[in-house]
PDB file of N, CA and C in Angstrom:
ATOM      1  N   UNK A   1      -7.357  23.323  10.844  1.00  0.00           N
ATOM      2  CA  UNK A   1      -7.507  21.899  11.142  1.00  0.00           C
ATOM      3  C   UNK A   1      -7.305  21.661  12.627  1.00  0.00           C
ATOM      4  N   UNK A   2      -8.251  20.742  13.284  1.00  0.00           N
ATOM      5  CA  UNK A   2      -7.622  20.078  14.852  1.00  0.00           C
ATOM      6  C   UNK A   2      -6.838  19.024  14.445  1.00  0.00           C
ATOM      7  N   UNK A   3      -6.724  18.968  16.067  1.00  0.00           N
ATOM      8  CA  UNK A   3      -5.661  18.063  16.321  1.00  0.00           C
ATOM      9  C   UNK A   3      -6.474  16.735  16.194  1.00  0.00           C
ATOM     10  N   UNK A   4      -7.098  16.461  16.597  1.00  0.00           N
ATOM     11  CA  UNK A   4      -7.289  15.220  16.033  1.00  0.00           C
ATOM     12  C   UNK A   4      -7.952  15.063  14.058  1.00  0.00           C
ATOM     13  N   UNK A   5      -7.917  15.548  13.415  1.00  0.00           N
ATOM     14  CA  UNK A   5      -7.886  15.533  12.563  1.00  0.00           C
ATOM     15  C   UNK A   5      -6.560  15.000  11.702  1.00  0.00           C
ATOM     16  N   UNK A   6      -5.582  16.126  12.230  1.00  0.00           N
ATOM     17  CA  UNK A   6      -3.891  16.101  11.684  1.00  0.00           C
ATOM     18  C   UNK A   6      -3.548  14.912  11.937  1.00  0.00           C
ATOM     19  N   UNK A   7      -3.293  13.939  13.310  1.00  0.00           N
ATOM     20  CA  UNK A   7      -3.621  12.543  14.005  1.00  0.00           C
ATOM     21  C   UNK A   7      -3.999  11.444  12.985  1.00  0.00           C
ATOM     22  N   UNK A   8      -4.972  11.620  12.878  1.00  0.00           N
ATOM     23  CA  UNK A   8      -5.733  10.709  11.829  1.00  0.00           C
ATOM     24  C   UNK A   8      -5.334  10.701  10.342  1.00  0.00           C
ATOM     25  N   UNK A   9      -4.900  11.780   9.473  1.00  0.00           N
ATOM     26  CA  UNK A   9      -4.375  12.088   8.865  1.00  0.00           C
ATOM     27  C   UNK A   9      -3.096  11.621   8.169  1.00  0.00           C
ATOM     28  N   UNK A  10      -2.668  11.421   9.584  1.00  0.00           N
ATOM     29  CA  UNK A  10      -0.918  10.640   9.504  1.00  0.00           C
ATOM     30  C   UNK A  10      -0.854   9.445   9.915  1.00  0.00           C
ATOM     31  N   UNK A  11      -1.872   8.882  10.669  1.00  0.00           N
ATOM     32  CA  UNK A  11      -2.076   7.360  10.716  1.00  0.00           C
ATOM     33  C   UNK A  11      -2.633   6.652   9.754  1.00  0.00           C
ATOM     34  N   UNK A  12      -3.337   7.533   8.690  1.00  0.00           N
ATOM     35  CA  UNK A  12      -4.004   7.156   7.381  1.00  0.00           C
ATOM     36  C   UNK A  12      -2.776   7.135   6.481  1.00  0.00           C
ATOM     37  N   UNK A  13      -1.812   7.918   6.503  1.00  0.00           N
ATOM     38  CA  UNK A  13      -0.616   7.899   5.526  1.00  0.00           C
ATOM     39  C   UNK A  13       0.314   6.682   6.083  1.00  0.00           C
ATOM     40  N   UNK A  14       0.372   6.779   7.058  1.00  0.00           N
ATOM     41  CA  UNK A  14       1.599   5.666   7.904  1.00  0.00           C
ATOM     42  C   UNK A  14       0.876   4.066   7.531  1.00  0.00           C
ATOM     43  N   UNK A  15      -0.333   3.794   7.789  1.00  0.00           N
ATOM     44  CA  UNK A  15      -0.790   2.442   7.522  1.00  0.00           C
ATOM     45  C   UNK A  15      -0.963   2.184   5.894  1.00  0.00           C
ATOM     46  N   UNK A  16      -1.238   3.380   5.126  1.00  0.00           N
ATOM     47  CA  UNK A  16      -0.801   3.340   3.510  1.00  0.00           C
ATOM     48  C   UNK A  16       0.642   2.301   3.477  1.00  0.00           C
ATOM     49  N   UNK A  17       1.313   3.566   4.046  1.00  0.00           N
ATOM     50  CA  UNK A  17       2.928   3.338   3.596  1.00  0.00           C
ATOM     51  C   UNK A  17       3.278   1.856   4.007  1.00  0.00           C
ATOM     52  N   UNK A  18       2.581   1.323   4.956  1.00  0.00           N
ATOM     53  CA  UNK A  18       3.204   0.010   5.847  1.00  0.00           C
ATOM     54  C   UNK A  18       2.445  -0.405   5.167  1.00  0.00           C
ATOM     55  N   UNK A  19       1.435  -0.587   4.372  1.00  0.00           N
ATOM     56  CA  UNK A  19       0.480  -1.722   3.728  1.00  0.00           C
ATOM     57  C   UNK A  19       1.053  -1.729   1.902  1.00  0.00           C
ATOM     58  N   UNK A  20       1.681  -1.181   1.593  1.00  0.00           N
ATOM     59  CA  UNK A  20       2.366  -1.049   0.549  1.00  0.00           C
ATOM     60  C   UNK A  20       3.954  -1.540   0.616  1.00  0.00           C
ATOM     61  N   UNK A  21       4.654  -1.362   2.029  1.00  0.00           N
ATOM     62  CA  UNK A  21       5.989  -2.066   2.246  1.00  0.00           C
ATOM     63  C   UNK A  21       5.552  -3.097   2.211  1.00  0.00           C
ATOM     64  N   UNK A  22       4.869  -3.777   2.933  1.00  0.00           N
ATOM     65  CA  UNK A  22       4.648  -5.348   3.479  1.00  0.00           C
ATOM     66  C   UNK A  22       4.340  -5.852   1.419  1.00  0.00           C
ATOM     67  N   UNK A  23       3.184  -5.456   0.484  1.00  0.00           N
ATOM     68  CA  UNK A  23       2.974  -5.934  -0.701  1.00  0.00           C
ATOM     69  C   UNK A  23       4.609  -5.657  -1.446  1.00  0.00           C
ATOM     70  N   UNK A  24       4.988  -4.779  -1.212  1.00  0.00           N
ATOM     71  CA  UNK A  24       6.345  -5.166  -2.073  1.00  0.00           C
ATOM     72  C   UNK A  24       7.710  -6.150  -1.665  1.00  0.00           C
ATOM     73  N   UNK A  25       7.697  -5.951  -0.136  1.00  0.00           N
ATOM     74  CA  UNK A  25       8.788  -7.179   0.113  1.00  0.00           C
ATOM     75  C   UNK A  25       8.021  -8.448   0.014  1.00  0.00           C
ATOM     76  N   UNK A  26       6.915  -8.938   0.268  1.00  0.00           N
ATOM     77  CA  UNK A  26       6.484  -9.961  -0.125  1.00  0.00           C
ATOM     78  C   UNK A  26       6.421 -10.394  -1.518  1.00  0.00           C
ATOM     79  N   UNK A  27       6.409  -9.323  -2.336  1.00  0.00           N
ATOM     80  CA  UNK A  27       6.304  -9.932  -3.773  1.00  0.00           C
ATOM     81  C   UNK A  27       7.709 -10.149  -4.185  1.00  0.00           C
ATOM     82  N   UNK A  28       8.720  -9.565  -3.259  1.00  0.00           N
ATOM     83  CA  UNK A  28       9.533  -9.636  -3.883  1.00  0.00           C
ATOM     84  C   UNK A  28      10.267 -11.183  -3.291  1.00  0.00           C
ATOM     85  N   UNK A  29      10.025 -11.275  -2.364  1.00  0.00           N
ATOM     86  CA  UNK A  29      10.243 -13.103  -1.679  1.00  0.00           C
ATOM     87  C   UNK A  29       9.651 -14.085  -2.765  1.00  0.00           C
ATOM     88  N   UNK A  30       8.343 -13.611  -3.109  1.00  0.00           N
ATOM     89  CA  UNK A  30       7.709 -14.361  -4.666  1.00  0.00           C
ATOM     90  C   UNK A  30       8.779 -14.837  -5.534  1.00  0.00           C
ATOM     91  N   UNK A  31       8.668 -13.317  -6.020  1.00  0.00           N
ATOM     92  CA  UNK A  31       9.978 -13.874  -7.307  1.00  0.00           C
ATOM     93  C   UNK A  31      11.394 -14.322  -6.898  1.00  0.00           C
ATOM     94  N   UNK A  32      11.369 -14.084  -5.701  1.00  0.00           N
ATOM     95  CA  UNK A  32      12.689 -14.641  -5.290  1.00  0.00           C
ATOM     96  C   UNK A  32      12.663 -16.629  -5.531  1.00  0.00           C
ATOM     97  N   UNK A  33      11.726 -16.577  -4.996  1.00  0.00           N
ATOM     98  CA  UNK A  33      10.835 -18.449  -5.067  1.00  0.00           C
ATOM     99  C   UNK A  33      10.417 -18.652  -6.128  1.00  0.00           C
ATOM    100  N   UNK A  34       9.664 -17.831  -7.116  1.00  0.00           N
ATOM    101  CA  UNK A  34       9.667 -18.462  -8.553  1.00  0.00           C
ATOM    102  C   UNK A  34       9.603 -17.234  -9.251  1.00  0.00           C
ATOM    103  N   UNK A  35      10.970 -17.136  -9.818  1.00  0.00           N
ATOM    104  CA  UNK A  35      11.391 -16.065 -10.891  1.00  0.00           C
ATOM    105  C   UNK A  35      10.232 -16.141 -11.970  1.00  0.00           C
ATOM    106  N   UNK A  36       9.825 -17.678 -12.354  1.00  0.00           N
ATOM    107  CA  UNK A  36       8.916 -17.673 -13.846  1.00  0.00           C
ATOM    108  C   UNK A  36       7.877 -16.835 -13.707  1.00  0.00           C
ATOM    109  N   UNK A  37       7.233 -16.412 -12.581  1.00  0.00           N
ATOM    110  CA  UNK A  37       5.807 -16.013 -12.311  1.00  0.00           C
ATOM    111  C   UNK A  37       6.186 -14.487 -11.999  1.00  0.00           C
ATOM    112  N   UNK A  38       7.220 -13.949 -12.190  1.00  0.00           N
ATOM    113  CA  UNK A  38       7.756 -12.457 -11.942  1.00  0.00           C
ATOM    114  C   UNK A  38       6.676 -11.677 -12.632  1.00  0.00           C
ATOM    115  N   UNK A  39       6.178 -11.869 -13.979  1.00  0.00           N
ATOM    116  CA  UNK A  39       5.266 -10.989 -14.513  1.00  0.00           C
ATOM    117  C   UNK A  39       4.279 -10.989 -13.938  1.00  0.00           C
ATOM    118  N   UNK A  40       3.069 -12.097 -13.628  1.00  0.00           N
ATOM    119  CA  UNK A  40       1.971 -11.987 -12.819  1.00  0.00           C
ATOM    120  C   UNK A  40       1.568 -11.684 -11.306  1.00  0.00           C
ATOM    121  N   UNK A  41       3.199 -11.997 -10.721  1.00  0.00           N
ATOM    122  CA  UNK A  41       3.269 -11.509  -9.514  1.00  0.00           C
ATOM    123  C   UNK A  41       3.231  -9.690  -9.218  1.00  0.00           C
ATOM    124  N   UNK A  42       4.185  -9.367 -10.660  1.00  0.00           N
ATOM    125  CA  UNK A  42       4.234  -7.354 -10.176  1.00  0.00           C
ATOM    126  C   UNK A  42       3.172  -7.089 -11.112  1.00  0.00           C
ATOM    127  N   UNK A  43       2.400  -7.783 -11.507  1.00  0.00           N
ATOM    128  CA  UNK A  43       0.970  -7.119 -11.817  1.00  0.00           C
ATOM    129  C   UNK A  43      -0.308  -7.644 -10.803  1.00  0.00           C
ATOM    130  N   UNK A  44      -0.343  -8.282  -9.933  1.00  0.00           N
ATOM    131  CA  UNK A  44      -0.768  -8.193  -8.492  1.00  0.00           C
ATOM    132  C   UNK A  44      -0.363  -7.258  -7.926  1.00  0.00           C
ATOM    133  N   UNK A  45       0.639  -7.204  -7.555  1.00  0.00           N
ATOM    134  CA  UNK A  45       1.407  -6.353  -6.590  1.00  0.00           C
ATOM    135  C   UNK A  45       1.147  -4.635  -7.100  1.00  0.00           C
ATOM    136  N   UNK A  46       1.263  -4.182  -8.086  1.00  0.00           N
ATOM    137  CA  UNK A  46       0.745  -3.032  -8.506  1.00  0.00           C
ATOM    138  C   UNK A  46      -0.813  -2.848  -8.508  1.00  0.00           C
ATOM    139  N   UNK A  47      -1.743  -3.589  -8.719  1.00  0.00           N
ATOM    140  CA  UNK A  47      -2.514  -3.161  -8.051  1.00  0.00           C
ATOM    141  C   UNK A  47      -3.666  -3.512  -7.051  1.00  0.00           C
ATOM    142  N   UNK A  48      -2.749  -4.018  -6.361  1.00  0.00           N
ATOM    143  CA  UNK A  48      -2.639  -4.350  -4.822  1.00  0.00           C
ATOM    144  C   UNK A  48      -2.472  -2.785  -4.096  1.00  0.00           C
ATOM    145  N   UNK A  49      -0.834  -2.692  -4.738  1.00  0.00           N
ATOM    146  CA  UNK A  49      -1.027  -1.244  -4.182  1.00  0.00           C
ATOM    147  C   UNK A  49      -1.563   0.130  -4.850  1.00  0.00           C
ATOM    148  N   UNK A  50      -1.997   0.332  -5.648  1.00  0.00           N
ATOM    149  CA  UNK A  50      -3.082   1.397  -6.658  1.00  0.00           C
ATOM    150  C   UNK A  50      -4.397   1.563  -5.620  1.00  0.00           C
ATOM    151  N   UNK A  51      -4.318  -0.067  -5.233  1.00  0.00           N
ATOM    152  CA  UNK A  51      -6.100  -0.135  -4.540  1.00  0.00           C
ATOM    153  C   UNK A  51      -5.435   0.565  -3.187  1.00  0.00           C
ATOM    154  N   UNK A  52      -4.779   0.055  -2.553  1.00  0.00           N
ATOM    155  CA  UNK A  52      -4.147   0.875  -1.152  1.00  0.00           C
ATOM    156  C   UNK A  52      -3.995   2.408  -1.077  1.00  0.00           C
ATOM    157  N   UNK A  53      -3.226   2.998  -1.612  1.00  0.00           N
ATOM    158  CA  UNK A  53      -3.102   3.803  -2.535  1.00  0.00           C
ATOM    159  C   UNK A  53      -4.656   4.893  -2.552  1.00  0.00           C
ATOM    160  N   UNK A  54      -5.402   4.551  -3.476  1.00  0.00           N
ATOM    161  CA  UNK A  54      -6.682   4.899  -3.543  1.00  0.00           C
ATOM    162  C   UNK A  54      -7.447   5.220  -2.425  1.00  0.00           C
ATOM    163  N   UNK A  55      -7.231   4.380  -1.381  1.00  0.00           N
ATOM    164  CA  UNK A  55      -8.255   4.046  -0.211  1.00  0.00           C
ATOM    165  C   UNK A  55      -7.787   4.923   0.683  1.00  0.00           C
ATOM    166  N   UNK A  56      -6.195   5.362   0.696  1.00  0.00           N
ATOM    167  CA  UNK A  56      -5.325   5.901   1.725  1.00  0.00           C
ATOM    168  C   UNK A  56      -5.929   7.670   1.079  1.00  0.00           C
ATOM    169  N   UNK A  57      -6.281   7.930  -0.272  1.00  0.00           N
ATOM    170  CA  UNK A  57      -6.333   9.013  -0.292  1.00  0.00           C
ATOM    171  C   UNK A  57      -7.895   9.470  -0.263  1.00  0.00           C
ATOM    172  N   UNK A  58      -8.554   8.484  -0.225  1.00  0.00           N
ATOM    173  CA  UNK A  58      -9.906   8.689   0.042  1.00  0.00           C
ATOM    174  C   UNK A  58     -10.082   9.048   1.227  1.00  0.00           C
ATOM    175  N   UNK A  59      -9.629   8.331   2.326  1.00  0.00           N
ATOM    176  CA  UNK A  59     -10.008   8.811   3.366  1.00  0.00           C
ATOM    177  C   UNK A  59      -9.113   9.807   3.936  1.00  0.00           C
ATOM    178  N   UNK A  60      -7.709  10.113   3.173  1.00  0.00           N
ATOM    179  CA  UNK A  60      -7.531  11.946   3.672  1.00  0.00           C
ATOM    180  C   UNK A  60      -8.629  12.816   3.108  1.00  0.00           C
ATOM    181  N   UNK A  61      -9.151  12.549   2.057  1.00  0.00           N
ATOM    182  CA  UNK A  61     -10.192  13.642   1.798  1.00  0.00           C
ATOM    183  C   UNK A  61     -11.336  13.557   2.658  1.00  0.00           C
ATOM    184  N   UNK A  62     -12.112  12.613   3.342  1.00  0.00           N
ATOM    185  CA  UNK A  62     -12.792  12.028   3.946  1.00  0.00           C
ATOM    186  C   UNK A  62     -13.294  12.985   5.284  1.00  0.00           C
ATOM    187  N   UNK A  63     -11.610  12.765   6.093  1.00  0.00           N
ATOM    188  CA  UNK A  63     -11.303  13.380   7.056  1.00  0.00           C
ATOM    189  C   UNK A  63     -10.931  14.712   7.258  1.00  0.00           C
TER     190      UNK A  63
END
């Protein structure tokens, strides 16, 4: 592998990981603001991040 490959690689994992923090503390401010909607909120939020997730490993194979 090059170096810019490896690069890209880990900026594809790092913007995963930060696009999956940001959907879970936000959902979790949700239910913090309305507990009633806790179920429909962590079934957004899961796959919110499934789709992130997906996209983050598509394009390691990609690259």
């Amino acid at each position: 592998m090059e170096i810019p490959t490896i690069v890209g690689a880990g900026l594809i994992v790092i913007g995963a990981a930060y696009g999956i923090g940001k959907i879970g503390g936000s959902a979790m401010d949700a239910i913090a603001r309305q507990p009633e909607a806790s179920g429909k909120i962590q079934t957004a939020m899961l796959i919110a991040a499934a789709l992130i997730e997906g996209i983050g490993f598509a394009a390691l194979f990609a690259s």
